[in-house]
C-alpha atoms as a PDB file:
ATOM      1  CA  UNK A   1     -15.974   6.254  23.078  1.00  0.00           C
ATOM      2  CA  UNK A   2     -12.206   5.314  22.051  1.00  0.00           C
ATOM      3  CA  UNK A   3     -10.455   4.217  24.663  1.00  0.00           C
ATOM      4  CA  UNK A   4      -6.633   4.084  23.211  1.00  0.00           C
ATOM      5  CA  UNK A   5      -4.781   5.346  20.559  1.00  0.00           C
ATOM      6  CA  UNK A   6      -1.491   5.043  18.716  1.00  0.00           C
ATOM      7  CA  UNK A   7       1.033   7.795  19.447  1.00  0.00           C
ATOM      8  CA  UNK A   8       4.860   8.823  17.923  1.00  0.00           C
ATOM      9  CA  UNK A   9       6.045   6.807  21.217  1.00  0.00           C
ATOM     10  CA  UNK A  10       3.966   3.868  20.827  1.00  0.00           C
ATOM     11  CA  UNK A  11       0.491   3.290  22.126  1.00  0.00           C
ATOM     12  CA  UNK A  12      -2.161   5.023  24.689  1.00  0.00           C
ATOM     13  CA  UNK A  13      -4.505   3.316  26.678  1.00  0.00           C
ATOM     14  CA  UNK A  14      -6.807   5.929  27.929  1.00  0.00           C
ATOM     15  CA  UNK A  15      -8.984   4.933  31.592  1.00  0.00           C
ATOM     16  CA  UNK A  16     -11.688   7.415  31.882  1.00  0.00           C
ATOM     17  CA  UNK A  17     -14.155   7.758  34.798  1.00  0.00           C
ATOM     18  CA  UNK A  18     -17.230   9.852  34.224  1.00  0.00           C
ATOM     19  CA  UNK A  19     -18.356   9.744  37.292  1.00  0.00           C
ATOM     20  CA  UNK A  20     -15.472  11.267  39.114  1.00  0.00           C
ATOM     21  CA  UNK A  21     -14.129  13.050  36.360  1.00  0.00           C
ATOM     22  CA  UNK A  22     -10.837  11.220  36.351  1.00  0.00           C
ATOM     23  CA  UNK A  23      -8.907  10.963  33.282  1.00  0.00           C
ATOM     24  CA  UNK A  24      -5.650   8.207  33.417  1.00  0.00           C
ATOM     25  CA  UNK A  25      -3.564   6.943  30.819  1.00  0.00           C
ATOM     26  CA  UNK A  26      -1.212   4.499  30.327  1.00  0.00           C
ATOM     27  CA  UNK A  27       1.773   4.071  27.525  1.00  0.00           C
ATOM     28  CA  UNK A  28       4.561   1.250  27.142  1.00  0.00           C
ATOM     29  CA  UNK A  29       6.862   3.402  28.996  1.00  0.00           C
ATOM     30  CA  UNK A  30       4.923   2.539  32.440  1.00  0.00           C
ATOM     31  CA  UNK A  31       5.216  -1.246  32.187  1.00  0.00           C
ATOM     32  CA  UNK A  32       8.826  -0.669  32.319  1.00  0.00           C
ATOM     33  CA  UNK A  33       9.599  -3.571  34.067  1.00  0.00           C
ATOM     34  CA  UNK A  34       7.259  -6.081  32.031  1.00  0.00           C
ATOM     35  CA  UNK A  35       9.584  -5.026  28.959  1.00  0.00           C
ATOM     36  CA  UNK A  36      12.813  -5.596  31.078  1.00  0.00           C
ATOM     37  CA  UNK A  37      12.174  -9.197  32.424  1.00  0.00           C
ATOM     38  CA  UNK A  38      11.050 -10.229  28.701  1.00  0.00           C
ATOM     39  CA  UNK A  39      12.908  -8.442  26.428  1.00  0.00           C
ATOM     40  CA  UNK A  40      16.314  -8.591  28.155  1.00  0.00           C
ATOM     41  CA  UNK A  41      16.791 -12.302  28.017  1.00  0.00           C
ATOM     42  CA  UNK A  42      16.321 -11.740  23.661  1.00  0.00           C
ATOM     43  CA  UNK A  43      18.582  -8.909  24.081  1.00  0.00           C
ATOM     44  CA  UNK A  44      20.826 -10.872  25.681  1.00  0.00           C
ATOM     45  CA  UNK A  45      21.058 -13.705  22.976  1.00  0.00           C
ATOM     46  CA  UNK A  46      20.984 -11.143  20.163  1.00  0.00           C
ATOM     47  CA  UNK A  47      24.088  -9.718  21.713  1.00  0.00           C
ATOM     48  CA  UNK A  48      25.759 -12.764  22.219  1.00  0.00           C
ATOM     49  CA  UNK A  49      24.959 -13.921  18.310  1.00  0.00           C
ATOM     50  CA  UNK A  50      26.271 -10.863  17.176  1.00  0.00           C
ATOM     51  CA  UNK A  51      29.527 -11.298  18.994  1.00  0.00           C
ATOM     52  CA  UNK A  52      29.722 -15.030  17.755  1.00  0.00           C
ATOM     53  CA  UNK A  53      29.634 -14.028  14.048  1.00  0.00           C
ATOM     54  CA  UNK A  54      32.054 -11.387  14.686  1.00  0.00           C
ATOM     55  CA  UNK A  55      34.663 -13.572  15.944  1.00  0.00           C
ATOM     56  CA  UNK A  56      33.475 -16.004  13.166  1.00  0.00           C
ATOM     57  CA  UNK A  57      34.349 -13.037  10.552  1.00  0.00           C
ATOM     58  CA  UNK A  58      37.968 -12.449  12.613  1.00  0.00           C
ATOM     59  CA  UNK A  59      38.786 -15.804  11.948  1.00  0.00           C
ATOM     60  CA  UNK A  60      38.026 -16.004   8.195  1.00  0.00           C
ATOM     61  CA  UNK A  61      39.783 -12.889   7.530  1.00  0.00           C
ATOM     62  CA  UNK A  62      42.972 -13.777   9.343  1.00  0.00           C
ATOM     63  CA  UNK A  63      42.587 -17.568   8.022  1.00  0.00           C
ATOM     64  CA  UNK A  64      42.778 -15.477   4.241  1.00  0.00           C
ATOM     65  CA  UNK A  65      45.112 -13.400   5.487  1.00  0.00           C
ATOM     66  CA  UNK A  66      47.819 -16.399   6.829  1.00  0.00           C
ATOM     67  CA  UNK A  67      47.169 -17.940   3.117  1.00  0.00           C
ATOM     68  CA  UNK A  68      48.023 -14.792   1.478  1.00  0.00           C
END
C-alpha cells in the first residue's frame, strides 16, 4: 500500500486505519511551525547578505561616480 505521495504543493503523507476506517493526511503546510523556527534564522542571514552586497554595490557606483 503507498503511504505518501508527491503533490503540486509539496509532499503527502497519507495515515490510514483499516480498522476504523480513518483516512488522515499530512502535507508541509501542517508542520508550520517546524519550517518557521528552522528556516527563519537562514532567511534571516540571506536577507541580511543581500542587503550587505547592496550597500557594497552603492558604494562602488558612487566611488566611480566621485572619479568621474
Amino acid at each position: 500500500m503507498r503511504t505518501s505521495g508527491f503533490i503540486l504543493t509539496g509532499n503527502v503523507q497519507i495515515n490510514a486505519n483499516p480498522e476504523t476506517g480513518k483516512i488522515s493526511t499530512q502535507t508541509n503546510n501542517d508542520m508550520s511551525t517546524f519550517f518557521l523556527i528552522f528556516y527563519f534564522p537562514i532567511a534571516m542571514y540571506i536577507k541580511t547578505k543581500k542587503e550587505k552586497i547592496t550597500r557594497l554595490e552603492n558604494e562602488v557606483v558612487e566611488g566611480v561616480k566621485k572619479n568621474s
